[in-house]
N, C-alpha and C. Protein backbone atom coordinates (compact mmCIF):
# COMPACT_ATOMS: atom_id res chain seq x y z
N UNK A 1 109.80 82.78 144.53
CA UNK A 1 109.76 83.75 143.44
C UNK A 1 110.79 83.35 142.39
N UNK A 2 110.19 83.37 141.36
CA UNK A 2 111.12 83.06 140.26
C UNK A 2 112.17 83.85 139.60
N UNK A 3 113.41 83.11 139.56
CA UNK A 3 114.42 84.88 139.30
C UNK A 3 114.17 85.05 137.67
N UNK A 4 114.65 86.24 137.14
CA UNK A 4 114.14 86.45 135.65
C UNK A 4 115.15 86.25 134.98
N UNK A 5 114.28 85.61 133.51
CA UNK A 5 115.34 84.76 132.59
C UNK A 5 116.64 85.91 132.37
N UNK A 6 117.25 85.47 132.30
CA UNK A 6 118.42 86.02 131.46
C UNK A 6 118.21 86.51 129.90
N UNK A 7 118.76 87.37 129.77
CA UNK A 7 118.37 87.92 128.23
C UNK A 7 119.49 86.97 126.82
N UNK A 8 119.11 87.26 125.60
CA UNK A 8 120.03 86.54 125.04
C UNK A 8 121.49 87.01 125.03
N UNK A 9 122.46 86.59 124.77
CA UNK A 9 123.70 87.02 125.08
C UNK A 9 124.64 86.91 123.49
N UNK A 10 124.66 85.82 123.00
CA UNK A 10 125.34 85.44 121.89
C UNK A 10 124.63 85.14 120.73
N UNK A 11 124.72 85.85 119.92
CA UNK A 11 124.16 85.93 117.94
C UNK A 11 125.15 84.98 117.31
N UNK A 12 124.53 83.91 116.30
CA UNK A 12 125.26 83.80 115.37
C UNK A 12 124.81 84.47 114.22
N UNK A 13 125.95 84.54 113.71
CA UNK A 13 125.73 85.35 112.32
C UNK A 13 126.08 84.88 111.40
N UNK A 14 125.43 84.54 110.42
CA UNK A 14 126.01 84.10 108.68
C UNK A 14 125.99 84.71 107.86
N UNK A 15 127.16 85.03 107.32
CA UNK A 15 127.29 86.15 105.99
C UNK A 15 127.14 85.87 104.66
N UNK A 16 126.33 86.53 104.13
CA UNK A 16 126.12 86.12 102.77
C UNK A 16 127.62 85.89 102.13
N UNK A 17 127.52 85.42 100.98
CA UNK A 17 128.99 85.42 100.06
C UNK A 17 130.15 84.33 100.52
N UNK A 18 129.41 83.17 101.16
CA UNK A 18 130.55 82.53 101.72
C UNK A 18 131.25 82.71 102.48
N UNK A 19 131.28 84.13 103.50
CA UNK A 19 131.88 84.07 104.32
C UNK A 19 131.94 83.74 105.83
N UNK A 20 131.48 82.79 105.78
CA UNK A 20 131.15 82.01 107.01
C UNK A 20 129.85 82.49 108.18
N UNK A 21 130.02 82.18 109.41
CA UNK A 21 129.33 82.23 110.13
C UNK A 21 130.09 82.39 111.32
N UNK A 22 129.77 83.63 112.32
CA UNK A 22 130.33 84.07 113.38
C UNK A 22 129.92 84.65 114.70
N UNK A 23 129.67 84.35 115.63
CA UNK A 23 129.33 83.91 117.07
C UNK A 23 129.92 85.34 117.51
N UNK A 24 128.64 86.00 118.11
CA UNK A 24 129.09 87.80 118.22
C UNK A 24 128.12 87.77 118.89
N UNK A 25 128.90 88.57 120.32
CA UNK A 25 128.18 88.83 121.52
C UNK A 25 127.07 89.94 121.56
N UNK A 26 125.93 90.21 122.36
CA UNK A 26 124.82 90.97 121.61
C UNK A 26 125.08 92.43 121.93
N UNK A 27 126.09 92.58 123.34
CA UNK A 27 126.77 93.76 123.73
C UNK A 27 127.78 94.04 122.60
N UNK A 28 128.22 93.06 121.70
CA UNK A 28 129.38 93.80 120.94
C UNK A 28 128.63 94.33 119.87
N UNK A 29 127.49 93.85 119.35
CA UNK A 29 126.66 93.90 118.18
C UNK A 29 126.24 95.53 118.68
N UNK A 30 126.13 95.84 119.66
CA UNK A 30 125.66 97.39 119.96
C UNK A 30 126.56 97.71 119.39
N UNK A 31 127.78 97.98 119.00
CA UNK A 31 128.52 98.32 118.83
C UNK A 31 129.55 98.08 117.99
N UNK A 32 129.07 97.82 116.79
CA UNK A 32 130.01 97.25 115.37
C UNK A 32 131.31 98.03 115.33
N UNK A 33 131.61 99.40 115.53
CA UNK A 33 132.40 99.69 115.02
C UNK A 33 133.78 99.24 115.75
N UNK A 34 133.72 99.64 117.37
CA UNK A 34 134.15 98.70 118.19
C UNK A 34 134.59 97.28 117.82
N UNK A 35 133.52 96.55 117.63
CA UNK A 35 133.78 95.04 117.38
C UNK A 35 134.74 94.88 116.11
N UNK A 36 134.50 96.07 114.89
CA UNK A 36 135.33 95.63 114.14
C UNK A 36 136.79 96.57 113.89
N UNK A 37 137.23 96.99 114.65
CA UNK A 37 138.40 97.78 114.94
C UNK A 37 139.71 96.89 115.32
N UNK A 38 139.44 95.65 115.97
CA UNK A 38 139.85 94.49 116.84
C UNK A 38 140.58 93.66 115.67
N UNK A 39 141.42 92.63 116.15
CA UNK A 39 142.31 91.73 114.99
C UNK A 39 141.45 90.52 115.35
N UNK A 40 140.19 90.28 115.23
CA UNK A 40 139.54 89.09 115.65
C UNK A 40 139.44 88.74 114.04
N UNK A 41 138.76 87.27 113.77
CA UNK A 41 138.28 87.34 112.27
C UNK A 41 137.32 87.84 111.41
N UNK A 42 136.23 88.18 112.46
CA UNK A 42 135.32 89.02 111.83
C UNK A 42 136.06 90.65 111.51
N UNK A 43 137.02 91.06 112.34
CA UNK A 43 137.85 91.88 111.62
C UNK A 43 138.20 92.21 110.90
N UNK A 44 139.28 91.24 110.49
CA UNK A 44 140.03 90.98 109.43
C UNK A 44 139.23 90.62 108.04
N UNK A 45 137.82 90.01 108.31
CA UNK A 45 136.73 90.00 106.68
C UNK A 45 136.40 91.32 106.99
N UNK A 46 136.14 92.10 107.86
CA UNK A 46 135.40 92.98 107.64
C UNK A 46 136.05 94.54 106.64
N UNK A 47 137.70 94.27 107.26
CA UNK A 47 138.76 94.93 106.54
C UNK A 47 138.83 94.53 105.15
N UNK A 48 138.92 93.06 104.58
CA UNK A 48 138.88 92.61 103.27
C UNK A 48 137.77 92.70 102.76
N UNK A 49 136.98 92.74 103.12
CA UNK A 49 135.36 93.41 102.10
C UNK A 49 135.47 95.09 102.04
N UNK A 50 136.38 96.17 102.80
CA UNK A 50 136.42 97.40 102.47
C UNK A 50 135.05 97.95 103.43
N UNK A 51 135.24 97.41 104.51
CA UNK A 51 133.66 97.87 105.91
C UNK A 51 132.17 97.46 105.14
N UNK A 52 132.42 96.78 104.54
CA UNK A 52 130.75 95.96 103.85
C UNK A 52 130.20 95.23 105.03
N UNK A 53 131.43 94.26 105.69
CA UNK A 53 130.36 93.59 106.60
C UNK A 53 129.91 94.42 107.83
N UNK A 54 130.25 95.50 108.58
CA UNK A 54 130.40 96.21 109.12
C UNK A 54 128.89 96.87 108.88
N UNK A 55 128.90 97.89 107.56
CA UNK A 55 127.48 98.01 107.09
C UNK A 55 126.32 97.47 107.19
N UNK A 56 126.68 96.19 106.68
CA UNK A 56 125.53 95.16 107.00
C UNK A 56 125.09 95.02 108.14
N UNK A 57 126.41 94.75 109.10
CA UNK A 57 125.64 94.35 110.45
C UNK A 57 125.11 95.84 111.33
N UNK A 58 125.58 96.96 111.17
CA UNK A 58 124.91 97.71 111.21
C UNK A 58 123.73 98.48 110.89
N UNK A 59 123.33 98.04 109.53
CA UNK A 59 121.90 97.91 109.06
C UNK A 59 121.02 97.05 109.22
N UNK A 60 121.54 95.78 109.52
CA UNK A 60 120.68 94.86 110.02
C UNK A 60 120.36 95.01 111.31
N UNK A 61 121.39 95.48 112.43
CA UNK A 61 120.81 95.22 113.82
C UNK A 61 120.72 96.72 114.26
N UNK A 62 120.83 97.63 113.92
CA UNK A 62 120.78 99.00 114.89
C UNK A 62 120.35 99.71 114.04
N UNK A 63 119.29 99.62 112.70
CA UNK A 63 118.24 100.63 112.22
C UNK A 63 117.09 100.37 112.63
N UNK A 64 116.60 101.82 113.43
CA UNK A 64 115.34 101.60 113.89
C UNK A 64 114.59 100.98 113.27
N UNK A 65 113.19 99.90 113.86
CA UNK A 65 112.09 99.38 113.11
C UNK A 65 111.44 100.11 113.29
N UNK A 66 110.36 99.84 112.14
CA UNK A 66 109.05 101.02 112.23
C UNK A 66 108.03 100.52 113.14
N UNK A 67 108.02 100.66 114.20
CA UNK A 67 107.36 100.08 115.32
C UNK A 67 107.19 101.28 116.74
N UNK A 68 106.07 101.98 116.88
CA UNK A 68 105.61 103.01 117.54
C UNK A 68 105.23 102.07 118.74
N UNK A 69 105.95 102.47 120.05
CA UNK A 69 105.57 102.68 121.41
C UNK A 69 104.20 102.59 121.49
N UNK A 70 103.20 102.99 121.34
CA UNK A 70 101.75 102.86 122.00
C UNK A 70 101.47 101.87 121.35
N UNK A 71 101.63 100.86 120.12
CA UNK A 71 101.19 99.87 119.97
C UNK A 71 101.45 98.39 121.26
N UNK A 72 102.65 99.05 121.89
CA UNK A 72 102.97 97.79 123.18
C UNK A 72 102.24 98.27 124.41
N UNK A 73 101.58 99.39 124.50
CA UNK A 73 100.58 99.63 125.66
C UNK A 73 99.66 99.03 125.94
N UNK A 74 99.52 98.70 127.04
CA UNK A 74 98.12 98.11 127.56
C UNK A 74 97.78 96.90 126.88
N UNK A 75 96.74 96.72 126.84
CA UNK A 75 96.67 94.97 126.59
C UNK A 75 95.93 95.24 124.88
N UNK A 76 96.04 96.34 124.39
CA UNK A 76 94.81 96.00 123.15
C UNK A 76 96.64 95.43 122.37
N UNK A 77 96.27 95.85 120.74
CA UNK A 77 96.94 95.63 119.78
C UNK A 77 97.06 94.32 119.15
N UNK A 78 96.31 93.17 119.93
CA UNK A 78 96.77 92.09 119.69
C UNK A 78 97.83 91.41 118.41
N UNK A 79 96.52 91.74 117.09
CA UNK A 79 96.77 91.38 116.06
C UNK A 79 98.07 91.94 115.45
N UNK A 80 98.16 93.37 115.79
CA UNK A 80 99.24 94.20 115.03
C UNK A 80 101.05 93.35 115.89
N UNK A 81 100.65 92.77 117.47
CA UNK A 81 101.56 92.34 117.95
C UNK A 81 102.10 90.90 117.52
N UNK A 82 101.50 90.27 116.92
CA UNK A 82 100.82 88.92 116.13
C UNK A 82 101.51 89.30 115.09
N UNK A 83 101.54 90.09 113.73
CA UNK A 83 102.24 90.64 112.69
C UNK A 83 103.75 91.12 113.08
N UNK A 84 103.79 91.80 114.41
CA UNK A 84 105.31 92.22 114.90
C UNK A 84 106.15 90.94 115.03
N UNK A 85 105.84 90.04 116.01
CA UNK A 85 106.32 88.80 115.92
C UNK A 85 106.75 87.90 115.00
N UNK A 86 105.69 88.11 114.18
CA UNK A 86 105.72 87.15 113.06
C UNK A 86 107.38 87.76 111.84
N UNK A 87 106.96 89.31 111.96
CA UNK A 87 108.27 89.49 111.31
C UNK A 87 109.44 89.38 111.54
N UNK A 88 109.48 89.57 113.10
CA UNK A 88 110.72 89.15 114.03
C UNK A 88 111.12 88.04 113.64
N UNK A 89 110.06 87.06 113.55
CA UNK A 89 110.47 85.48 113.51
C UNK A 89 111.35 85.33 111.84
N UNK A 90 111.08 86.25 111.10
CA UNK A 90 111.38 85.98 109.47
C UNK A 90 112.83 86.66 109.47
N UNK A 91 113.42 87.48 110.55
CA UNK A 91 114.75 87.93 110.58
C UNK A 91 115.52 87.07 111.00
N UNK A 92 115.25 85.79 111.94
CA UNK A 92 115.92 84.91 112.85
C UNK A 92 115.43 83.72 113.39
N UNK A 93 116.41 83.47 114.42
CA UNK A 93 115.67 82.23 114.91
C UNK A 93 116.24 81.99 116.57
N UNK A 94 115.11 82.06 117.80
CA UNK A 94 115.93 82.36 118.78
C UNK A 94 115.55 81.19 119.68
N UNK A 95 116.63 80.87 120.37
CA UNK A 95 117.36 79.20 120.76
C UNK A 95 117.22 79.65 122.10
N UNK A 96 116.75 78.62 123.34
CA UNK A 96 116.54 78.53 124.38
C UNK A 96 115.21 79.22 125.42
N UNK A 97 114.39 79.06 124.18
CA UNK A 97 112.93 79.81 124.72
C UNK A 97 111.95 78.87 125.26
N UNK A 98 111.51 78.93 126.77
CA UNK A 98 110.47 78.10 126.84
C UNK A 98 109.33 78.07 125.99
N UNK A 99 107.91 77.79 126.51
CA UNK A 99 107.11 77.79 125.56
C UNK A 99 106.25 78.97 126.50
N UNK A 100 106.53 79.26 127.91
CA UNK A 100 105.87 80.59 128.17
C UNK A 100 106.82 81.77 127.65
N UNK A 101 107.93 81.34 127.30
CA UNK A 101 108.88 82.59 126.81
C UNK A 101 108.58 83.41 125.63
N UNK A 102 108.05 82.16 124.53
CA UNK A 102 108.03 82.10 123.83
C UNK A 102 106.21 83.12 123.14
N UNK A 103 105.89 83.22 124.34
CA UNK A 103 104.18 84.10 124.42
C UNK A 103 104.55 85.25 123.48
N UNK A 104 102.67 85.92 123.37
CA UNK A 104 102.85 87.43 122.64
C UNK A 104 103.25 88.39 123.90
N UNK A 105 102.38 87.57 124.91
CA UNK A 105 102.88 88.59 126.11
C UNK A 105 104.37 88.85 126.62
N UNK A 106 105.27 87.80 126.27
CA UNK A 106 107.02 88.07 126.61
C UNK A 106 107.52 89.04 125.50
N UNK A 107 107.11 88.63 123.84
CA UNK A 107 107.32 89.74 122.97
C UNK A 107 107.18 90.87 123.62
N UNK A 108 105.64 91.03 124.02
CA UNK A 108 105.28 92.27 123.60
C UNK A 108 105.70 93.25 124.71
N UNK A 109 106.32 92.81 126.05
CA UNK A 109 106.93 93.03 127.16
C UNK A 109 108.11 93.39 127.12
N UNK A 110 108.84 92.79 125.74
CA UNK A 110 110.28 92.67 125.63
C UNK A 110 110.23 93.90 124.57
N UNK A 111 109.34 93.88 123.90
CA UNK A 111 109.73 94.94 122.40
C UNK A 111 109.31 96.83 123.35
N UNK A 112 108.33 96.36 124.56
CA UNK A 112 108.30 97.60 125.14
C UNK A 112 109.15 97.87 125.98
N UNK A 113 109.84 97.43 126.44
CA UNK A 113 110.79 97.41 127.15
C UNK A 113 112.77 98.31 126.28
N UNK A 114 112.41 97.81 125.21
CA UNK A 114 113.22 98.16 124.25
C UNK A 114 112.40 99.69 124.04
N UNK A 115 111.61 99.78 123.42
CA UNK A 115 111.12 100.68 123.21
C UNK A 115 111.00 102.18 124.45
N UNK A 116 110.88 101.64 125.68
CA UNK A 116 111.08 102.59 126.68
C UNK A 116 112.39 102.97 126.82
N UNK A 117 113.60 102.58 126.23
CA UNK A 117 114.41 102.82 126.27
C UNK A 117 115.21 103.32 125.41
N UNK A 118 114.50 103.86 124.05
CA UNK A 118 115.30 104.73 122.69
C UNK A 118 114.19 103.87 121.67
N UNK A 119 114.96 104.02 120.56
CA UNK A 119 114.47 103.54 118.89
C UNK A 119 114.18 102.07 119.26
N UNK A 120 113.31 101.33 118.69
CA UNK A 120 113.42 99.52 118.40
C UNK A 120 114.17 98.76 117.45
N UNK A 121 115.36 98.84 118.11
CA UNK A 121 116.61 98.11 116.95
C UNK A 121 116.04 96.20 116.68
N UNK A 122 116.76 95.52 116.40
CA UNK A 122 116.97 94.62 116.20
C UNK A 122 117.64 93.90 117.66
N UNK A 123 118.68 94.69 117.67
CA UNK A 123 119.39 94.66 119.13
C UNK A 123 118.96 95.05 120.93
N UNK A 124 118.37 96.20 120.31
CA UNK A 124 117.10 96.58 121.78
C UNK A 124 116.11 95.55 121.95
N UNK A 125 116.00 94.88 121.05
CA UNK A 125 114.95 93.89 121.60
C UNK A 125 115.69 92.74 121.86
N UNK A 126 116.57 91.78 121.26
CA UNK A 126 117.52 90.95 121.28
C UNK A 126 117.92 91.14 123.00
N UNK A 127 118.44 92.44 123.22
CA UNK A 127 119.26 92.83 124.70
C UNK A 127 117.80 92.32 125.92
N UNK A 128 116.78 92.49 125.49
CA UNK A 128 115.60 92.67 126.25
C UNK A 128 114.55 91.10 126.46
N UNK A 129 114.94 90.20 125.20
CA UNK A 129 114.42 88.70 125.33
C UNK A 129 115.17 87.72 126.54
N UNK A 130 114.18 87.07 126.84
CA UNK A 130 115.12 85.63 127.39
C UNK A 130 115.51 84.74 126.44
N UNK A 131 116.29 83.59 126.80
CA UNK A 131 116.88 82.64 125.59
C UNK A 131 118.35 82.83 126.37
N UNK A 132 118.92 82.14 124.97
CA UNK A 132 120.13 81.31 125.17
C UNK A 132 121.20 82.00 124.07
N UNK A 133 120.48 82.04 123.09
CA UNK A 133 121.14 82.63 121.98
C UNK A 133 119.85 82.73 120.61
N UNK A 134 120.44 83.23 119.71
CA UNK A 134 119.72 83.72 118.53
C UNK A 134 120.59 83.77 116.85
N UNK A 135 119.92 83.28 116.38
CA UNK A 135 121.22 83.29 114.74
C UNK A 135 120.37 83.79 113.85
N UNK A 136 121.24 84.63 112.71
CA UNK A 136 120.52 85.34 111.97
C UNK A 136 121.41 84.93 110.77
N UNK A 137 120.80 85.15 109.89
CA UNK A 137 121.52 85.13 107.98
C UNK A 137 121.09 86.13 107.75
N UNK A 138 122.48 86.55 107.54
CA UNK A 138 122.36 88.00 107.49
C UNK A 138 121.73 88.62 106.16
N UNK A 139 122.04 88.00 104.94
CA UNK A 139 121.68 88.45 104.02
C UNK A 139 120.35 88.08 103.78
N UNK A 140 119.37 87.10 104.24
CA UNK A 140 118.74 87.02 104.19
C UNK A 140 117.71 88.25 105.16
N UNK A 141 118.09 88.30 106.37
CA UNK A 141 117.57 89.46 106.95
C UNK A 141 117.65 90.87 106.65
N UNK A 142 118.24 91.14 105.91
CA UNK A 142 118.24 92.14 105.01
C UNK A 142 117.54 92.42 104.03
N UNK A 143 117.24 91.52 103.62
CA UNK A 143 116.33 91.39 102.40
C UNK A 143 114.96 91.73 102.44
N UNK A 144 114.69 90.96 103.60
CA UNK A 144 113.36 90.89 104.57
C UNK A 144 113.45 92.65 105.21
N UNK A 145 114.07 92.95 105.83
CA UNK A 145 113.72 94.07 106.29
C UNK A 145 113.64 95.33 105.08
N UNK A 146 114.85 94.68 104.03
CA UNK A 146 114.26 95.75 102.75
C UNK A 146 112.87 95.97 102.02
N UNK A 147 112.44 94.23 102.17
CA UNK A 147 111.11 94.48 101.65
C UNK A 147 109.97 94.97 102.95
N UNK A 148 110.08 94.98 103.88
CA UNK A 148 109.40 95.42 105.10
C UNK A 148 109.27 96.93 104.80
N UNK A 149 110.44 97.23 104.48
CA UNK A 149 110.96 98.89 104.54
C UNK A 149 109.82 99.29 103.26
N UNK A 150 109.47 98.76 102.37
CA UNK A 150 108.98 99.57 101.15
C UNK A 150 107.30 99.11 101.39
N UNK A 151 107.09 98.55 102.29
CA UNK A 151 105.62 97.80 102.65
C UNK A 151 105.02 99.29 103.50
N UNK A 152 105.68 99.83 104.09
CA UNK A 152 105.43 100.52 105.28
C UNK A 152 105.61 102.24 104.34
N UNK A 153 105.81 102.61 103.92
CA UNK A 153 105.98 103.93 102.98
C UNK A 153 104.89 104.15 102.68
């Protein structure tokens, strides 16, 4: 019996504005405010931007998606799970996926799985994939989920 993958663990993150790129655990990402309370360096930018990056990463990874529970039921939805993915894929990019990992069926296993368990963050599903790790630009994922956000109204 095969034991089950491990979920992803470590995000990189790149901040718009030049301010680098920073390697943030997906348990701390639950939890920005936490993470940025700390004298780490994402701290210390997050203090010199006045809690901007803080915002961000809180809008990027822990606002619910508009993504309803019965679409991951049972085996229909295909296509609509096909479009879920596909947007997932335009927020990021996730590192250490086989190529069965990488199925609609592991998505769509993983996003219900998140979903049985509260809202569908960014992070509820992240906590719920296999892989190795995952990196996001941030400002770019923002962007994307802003225009997502006005598609769906």
């Amino acid at each position: 019996m095969a034991l089950p993958a491990r979920a992803i663990e470590d995000v990189q993150v790149k901040f718009p504005f030049d301010l680098g790129t920073y390697t943030v655990k997906v348990s701390e990402l639950a939890n920005p405010n936490a993470l940025l309370k700390g004298t780490s360096d994402l701290a210390e930018v997050d203090r010199a931007t006045d809690g901007k990056i803080g915002q961000m990463l809180t809008k990027g990874f822990l606002t619910p998606l508009p993504l309803s529970k019965a679409t991951f039921q049972g085996d229909g939805g295909t296509a609509i799970v096909d479009q879920v993915i596909e947007g997932l894929a335009a927020l990021g990019e996730l590192h250490g996926l086989t190529p069965q990992q990488r199925s609609q069926q592991e998505f769509k296993a993983a996003i219900k799985r998140a979903a049985d368990a509260g809202p569908v963050t960014l992070i509820s599903i992240l906590q719920q994939l296999p892989g190795q790790s995952a990196s996001f630009d941030l400002g770019k994922m923002l962007a994307n989920m802003q225009r997502n956000a006005g598609l769906t109204r």
